[in-house]
N, C-alpha and C. Protein backbone atom coordinates (compact mmCIF):
# COMPACT_ATOMS: atom_id res chain seq x y z
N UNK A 1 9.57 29.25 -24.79
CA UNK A 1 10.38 28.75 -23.70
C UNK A 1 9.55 28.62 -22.43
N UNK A 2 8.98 29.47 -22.17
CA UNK A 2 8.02 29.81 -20.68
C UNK A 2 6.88 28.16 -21.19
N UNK A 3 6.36 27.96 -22.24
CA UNK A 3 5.64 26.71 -22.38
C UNK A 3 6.08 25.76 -22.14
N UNK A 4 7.17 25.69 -22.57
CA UNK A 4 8.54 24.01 -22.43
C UNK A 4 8.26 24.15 -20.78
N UNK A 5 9.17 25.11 -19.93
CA UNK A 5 9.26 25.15 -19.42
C UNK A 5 7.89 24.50 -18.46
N UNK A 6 6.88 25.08 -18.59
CA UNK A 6 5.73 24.81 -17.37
C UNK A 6 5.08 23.31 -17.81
N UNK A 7 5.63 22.67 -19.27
CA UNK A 7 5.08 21.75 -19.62
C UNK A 7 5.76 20.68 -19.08
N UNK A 8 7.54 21.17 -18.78
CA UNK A 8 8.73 20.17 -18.35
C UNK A 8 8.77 20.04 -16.41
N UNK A 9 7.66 21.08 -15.88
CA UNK A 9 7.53 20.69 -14.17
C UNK A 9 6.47 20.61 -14.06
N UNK A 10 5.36 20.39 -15.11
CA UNK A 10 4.17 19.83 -14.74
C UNK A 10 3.99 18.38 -14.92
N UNK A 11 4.98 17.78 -15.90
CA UNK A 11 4.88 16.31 -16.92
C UNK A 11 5.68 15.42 -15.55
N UNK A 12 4.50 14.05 -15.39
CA UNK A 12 4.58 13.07 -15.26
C UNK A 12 4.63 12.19 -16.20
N UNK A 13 5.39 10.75 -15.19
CA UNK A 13 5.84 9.59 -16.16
C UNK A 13 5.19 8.38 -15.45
N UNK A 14 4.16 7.84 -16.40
CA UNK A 14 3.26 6.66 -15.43
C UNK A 14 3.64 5.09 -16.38
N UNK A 15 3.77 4.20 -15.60
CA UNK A 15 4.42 2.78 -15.78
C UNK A 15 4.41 1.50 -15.46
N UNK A 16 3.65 0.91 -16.05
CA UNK A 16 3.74 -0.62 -15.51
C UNK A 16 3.94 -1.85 -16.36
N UNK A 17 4.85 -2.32 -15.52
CA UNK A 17 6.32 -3.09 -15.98
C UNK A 17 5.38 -4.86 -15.70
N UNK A 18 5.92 -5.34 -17.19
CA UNK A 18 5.22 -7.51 -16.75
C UNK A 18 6.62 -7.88 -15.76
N UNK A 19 7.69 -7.40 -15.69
CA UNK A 19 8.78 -7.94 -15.11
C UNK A 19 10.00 -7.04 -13.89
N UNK A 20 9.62 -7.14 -12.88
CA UNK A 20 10.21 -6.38 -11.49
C UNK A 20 11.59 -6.63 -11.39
N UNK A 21 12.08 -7.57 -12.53
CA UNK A 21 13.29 -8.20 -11.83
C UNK A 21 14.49 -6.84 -12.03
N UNK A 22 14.26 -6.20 -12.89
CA UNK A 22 15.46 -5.22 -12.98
C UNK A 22 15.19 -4.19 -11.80
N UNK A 23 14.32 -3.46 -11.11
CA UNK A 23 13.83 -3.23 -10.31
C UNK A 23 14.54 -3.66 -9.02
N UNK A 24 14.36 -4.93 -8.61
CA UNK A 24 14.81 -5.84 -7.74
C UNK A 24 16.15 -5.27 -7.55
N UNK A 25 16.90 -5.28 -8.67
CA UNK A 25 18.02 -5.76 -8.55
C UNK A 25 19.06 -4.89 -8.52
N UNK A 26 18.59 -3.88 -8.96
CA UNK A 26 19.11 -2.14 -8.65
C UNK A 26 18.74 -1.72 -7.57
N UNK A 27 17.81 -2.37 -6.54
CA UNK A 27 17.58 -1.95 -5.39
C UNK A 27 16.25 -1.35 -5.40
N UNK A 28 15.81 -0.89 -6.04
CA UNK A 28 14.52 0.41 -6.06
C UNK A 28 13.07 -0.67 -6.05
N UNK A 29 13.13 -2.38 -5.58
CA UNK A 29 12.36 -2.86 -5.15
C UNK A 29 13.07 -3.86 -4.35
N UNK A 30 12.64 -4.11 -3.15
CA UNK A 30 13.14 -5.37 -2.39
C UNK A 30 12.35 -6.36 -2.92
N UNK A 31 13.76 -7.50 -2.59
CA UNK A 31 13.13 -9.04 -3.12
C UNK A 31 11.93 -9.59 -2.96
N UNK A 32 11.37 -8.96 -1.36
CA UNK A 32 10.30 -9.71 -1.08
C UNK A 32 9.03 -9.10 -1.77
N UNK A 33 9.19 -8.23 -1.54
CA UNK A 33 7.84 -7.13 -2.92
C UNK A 33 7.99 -7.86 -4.52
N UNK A 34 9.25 -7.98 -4.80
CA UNK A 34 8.99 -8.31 -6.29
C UNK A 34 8.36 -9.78 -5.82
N UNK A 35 8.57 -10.89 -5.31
CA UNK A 35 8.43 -11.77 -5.10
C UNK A 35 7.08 -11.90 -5.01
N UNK A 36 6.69 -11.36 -4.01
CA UNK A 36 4.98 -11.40 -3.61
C UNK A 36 4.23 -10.78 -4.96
N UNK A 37 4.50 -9.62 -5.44
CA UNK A 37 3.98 -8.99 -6.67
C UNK A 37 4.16 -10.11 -8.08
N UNK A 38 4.95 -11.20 -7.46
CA UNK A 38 5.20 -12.02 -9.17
C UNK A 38 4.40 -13.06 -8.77
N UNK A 39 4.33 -13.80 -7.52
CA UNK A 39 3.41 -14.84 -7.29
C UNK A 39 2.29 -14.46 -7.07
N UNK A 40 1.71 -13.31 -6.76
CA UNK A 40 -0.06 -13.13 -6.93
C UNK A 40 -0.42 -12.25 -7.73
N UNK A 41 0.61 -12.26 -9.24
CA UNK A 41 -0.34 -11.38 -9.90
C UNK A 41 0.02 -9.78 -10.17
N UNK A 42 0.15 -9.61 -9.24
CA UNK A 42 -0.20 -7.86 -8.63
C UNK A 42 1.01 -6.90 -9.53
N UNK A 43 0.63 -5.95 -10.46
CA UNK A 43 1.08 -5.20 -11.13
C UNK A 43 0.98 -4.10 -10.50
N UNK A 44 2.60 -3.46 -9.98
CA UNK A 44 2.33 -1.81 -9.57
C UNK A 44 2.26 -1.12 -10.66
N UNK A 45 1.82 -0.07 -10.22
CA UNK A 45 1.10 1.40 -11.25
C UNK A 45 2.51 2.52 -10.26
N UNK A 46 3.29 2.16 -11.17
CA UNK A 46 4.73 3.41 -11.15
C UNK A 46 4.22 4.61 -11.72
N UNK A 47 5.01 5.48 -11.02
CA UNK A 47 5.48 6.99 -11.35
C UNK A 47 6.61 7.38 -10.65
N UNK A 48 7.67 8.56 -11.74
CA UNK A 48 8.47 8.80 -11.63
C UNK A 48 8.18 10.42 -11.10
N UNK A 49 8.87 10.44 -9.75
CA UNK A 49 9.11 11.81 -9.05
C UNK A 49 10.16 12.17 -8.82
N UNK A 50 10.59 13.82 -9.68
CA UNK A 50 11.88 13.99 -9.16
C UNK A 50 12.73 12.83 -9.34
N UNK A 51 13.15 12.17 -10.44
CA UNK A 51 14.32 11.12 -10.72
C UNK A 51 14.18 10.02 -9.59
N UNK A 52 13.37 9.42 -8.84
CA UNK A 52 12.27 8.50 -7.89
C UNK A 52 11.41 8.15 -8.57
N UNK A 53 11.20 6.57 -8.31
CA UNK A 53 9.94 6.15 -8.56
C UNK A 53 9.45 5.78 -6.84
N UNK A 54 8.25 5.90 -7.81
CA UNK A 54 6.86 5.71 -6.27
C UNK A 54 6.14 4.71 -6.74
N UNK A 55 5.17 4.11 -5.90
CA UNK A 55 4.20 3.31 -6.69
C UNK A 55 2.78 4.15 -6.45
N UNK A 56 2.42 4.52 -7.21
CA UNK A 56 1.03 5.46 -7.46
C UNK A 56 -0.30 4.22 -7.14
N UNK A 57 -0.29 2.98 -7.39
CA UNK A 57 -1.27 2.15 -7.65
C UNK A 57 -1.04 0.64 -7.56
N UNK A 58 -1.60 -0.10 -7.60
CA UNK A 58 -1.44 -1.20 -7.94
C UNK A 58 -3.23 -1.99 -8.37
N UNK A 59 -2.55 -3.08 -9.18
CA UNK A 59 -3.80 -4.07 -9.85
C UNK A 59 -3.16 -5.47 -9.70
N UNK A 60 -4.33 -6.13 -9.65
CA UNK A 60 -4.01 -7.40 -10.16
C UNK A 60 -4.57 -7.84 -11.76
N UNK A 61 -3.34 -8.38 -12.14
CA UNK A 61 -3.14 -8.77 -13.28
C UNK A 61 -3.00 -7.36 -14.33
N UNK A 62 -2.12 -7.52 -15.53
CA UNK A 62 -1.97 -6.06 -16.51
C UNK A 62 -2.65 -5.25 -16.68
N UNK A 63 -4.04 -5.87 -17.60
CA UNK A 63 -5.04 -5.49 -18.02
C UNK A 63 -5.61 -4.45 -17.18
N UNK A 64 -6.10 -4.91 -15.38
CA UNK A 64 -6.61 -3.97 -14.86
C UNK A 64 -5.83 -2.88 -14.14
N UNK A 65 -3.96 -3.07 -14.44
CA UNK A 65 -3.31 -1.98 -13.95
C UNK A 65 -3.13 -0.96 -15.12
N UNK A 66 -3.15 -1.21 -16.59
CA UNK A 66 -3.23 -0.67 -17.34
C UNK A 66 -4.65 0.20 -17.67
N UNK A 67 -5.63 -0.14 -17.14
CA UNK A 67 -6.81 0.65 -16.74
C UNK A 67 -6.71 1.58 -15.89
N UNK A 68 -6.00 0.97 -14.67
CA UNK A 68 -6.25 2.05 -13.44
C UNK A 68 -5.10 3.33 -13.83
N UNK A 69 -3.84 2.90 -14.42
CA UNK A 69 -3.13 3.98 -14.82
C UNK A 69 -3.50 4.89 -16.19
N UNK A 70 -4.46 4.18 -16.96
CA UNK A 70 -5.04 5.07 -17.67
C UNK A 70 -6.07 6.33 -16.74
N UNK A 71 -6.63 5.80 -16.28
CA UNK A 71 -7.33 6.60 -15.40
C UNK A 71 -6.49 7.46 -14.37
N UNK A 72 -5.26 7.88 -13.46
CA UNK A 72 -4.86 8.32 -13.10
C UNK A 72 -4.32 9.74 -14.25
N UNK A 73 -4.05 8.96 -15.55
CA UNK A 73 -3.38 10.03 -16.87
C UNK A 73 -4.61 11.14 -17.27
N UNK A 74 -5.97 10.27 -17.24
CA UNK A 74 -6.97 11.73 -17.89
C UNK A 74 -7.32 12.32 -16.47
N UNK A 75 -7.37 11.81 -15.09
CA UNK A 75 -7.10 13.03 -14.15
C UNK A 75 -6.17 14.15 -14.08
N UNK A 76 -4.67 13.54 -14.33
CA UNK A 76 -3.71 14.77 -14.73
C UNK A 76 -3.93 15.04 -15.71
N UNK A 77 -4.28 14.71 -16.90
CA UNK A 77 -4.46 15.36 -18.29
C UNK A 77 -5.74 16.70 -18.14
N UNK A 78 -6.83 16.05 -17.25
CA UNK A 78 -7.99 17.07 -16.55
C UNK A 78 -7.16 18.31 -15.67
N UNK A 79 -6.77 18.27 -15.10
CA UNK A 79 -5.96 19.30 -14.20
C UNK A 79 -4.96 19.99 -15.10
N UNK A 80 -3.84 19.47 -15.94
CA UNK A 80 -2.73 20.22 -16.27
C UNK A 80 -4.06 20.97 -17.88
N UNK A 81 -4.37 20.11 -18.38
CA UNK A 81 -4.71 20.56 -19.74
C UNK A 81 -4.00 20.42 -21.14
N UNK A 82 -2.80 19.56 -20.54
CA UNK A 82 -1.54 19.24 -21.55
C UNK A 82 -2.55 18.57 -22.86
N UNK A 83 -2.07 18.64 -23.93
CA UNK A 83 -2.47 18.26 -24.99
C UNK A 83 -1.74 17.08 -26.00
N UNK A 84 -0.97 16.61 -25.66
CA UNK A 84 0.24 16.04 -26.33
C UNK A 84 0.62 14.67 -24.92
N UNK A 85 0.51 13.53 -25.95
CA UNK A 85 1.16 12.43 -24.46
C UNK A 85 1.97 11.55 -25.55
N UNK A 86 2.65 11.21 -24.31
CA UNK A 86 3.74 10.00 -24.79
C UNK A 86 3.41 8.85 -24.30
N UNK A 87 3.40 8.18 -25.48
CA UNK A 87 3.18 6.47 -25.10
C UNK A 87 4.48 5.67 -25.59
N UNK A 88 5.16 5.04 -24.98
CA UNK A 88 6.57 4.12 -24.98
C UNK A 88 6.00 2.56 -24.49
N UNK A 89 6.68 1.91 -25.62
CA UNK A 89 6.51 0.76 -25.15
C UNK A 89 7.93 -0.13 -25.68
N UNK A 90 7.96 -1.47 -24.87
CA UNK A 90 9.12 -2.07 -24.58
C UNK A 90 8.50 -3.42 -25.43
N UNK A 91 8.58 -3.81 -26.94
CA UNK A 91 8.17 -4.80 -27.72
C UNK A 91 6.71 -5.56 -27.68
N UNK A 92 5.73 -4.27 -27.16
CA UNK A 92 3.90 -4.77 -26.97
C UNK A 92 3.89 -3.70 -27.77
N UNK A 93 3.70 -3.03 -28.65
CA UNK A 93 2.65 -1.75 -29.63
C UNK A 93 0.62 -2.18 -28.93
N UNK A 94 1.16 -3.36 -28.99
CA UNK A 94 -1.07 -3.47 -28.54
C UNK A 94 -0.94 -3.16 -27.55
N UNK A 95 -0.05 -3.46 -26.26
CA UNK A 95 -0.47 -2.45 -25.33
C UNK A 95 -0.48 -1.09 -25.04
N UNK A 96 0.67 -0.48 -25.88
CA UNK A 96 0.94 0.98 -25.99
C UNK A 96 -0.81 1.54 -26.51
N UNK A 97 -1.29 0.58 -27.51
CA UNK A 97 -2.66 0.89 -28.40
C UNK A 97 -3.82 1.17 -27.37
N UNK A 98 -3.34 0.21 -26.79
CA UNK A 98 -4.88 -0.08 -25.91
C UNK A 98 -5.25 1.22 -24.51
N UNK A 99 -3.46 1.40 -24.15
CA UNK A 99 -4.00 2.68 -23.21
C UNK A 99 -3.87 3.73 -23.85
N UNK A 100 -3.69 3.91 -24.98
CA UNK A 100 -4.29 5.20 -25.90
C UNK A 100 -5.68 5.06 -26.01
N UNK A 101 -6.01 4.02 -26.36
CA UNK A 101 -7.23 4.01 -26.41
C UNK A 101 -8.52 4.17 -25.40
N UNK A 102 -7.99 3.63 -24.10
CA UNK A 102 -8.60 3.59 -23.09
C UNK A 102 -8.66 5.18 -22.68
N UNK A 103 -7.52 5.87 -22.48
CA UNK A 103 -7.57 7.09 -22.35
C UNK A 103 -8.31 8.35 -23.45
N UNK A 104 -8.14 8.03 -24.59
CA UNK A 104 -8.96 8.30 -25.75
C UNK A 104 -10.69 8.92 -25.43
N UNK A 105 -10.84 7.38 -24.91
CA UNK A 105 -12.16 7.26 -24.30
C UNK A 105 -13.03 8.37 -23.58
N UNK A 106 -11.97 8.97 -22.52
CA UNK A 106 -12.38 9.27 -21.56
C UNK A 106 -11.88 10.94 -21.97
N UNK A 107 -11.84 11.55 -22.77
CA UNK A 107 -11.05 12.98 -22.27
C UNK A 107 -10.68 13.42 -24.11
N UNK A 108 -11.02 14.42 -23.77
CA UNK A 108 -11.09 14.96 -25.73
C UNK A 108 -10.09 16.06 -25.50
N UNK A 109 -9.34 16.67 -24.82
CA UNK A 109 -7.96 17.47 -24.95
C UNK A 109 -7.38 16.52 -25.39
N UNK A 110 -6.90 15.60 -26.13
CA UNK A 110 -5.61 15.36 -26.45
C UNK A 110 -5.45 15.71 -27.80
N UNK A 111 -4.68 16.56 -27.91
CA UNK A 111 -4.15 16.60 -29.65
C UNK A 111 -3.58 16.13 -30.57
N UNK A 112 -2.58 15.15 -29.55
CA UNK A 112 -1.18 14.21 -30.16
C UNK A 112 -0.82 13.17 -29.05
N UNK A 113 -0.76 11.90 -29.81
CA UNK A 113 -0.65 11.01 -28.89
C UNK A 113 0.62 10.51 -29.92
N UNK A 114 1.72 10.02 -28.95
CA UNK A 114 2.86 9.64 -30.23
C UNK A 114 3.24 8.46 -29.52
N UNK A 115 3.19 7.35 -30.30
CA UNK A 115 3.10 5.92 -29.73
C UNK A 115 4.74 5.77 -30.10
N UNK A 116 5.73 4.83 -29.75
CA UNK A 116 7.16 4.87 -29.95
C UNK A 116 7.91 3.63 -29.07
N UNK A 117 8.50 3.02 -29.73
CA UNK A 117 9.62 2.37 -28.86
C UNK A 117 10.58 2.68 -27.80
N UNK A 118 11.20 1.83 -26.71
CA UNK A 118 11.58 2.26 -26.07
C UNK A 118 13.23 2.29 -26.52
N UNK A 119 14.06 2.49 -26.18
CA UNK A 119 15.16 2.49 -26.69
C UNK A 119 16.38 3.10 -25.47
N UNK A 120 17.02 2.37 -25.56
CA UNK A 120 18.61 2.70 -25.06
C UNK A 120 18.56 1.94 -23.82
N UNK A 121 18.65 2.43 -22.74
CA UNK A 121 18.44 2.31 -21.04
C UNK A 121 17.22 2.08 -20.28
N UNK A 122 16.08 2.65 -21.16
CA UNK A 122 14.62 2.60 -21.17
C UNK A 122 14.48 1.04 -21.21
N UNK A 123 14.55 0.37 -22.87
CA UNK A 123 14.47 -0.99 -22.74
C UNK A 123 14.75 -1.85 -21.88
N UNK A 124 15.95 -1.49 -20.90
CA UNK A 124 16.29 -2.63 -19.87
C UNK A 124 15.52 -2.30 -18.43
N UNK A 125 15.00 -1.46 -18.31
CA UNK A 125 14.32 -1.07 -17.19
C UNK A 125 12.92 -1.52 -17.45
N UNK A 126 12.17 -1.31 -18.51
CA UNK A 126 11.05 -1.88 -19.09
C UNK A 126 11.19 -3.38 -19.46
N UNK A 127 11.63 -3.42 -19.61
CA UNK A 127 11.52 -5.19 -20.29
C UNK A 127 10.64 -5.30 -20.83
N UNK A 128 10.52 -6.25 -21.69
CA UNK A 128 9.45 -7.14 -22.79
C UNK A 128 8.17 -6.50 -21.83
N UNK A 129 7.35 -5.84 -22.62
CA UNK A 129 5.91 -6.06 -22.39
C UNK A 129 5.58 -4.23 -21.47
N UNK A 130 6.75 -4.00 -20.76
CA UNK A 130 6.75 -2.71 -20.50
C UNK A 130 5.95 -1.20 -21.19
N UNK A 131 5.28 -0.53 -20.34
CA UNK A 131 4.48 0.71 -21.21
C UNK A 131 5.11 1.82 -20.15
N UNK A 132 5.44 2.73 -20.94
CA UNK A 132 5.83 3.94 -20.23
C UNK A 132 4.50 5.13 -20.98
N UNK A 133 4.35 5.93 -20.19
CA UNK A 133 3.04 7.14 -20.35
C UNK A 133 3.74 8.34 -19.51
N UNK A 134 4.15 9.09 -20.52
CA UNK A 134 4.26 11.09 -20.32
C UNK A 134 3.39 12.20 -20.55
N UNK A 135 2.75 12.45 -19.69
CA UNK A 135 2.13 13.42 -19.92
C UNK A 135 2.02 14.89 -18.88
């Protein structure tokens, strides 16, 4: 229990979404951010705080936000020491692959990486192409 426990207020949730519009539209992005973020490109690098999202990062174009949030995961993975991550994805598995892999790369604590669909409430917040990362 004392493990759950220190594993359940140490664990972050890192995220970046091909589509802002649900975002938008629940409020937790204004129009003009999704707007500007859809016409140049620019992919935020989400995390969830305390039932809040923040934007931890941003890239232009997937590829290099899916890098930079790999790289934010083996810094916390370096600090906490967690061994076990969650990879969720919203109908891409190659991208779920690729930041396993990228992270892979970089950091040999991991013991279990469990790649998985998103499902229920998750899916509509993610949309097509969506990667969620717990660790």
């Amino acid at each position: 229990v004392e493990q759950l426990e220190k594993f359940r207020d140490e664990m972050e949730t890192y995220f970046v979404l091909d589509n802002l519009d649900f975002l938008k539209k629940n409020g937790r992005l204004t129009g003009l951010k999704a707007l500007a973020a859809t016409t140049l490109n620019i992919k935020p690098i989400l995390k969830a705080i305390e039932g809040e999202i923040a934007q931890a990062g941003q890239a232009v174009g997937v590829k290099k936000a899916l890098a930079k949030m790999s790289e934010m995961i083996v810094d916390k993975m370096e600090k906490t020491g967690h061994e076990v991550m969650v990879i969720t994805h919203c109908n891409n598995v190659q991208r779920a692959e690729t930041v396993r892999d990228l992270i892979l790369k970089k950091i040999d604590v991991i013991k279990k990486v469990i790649i998985m669909d998103t499902a229920g409430v998750a899916s509509l917040y993610a949309a097509d192409g969506g990667v969620i990362v717990s660790v």
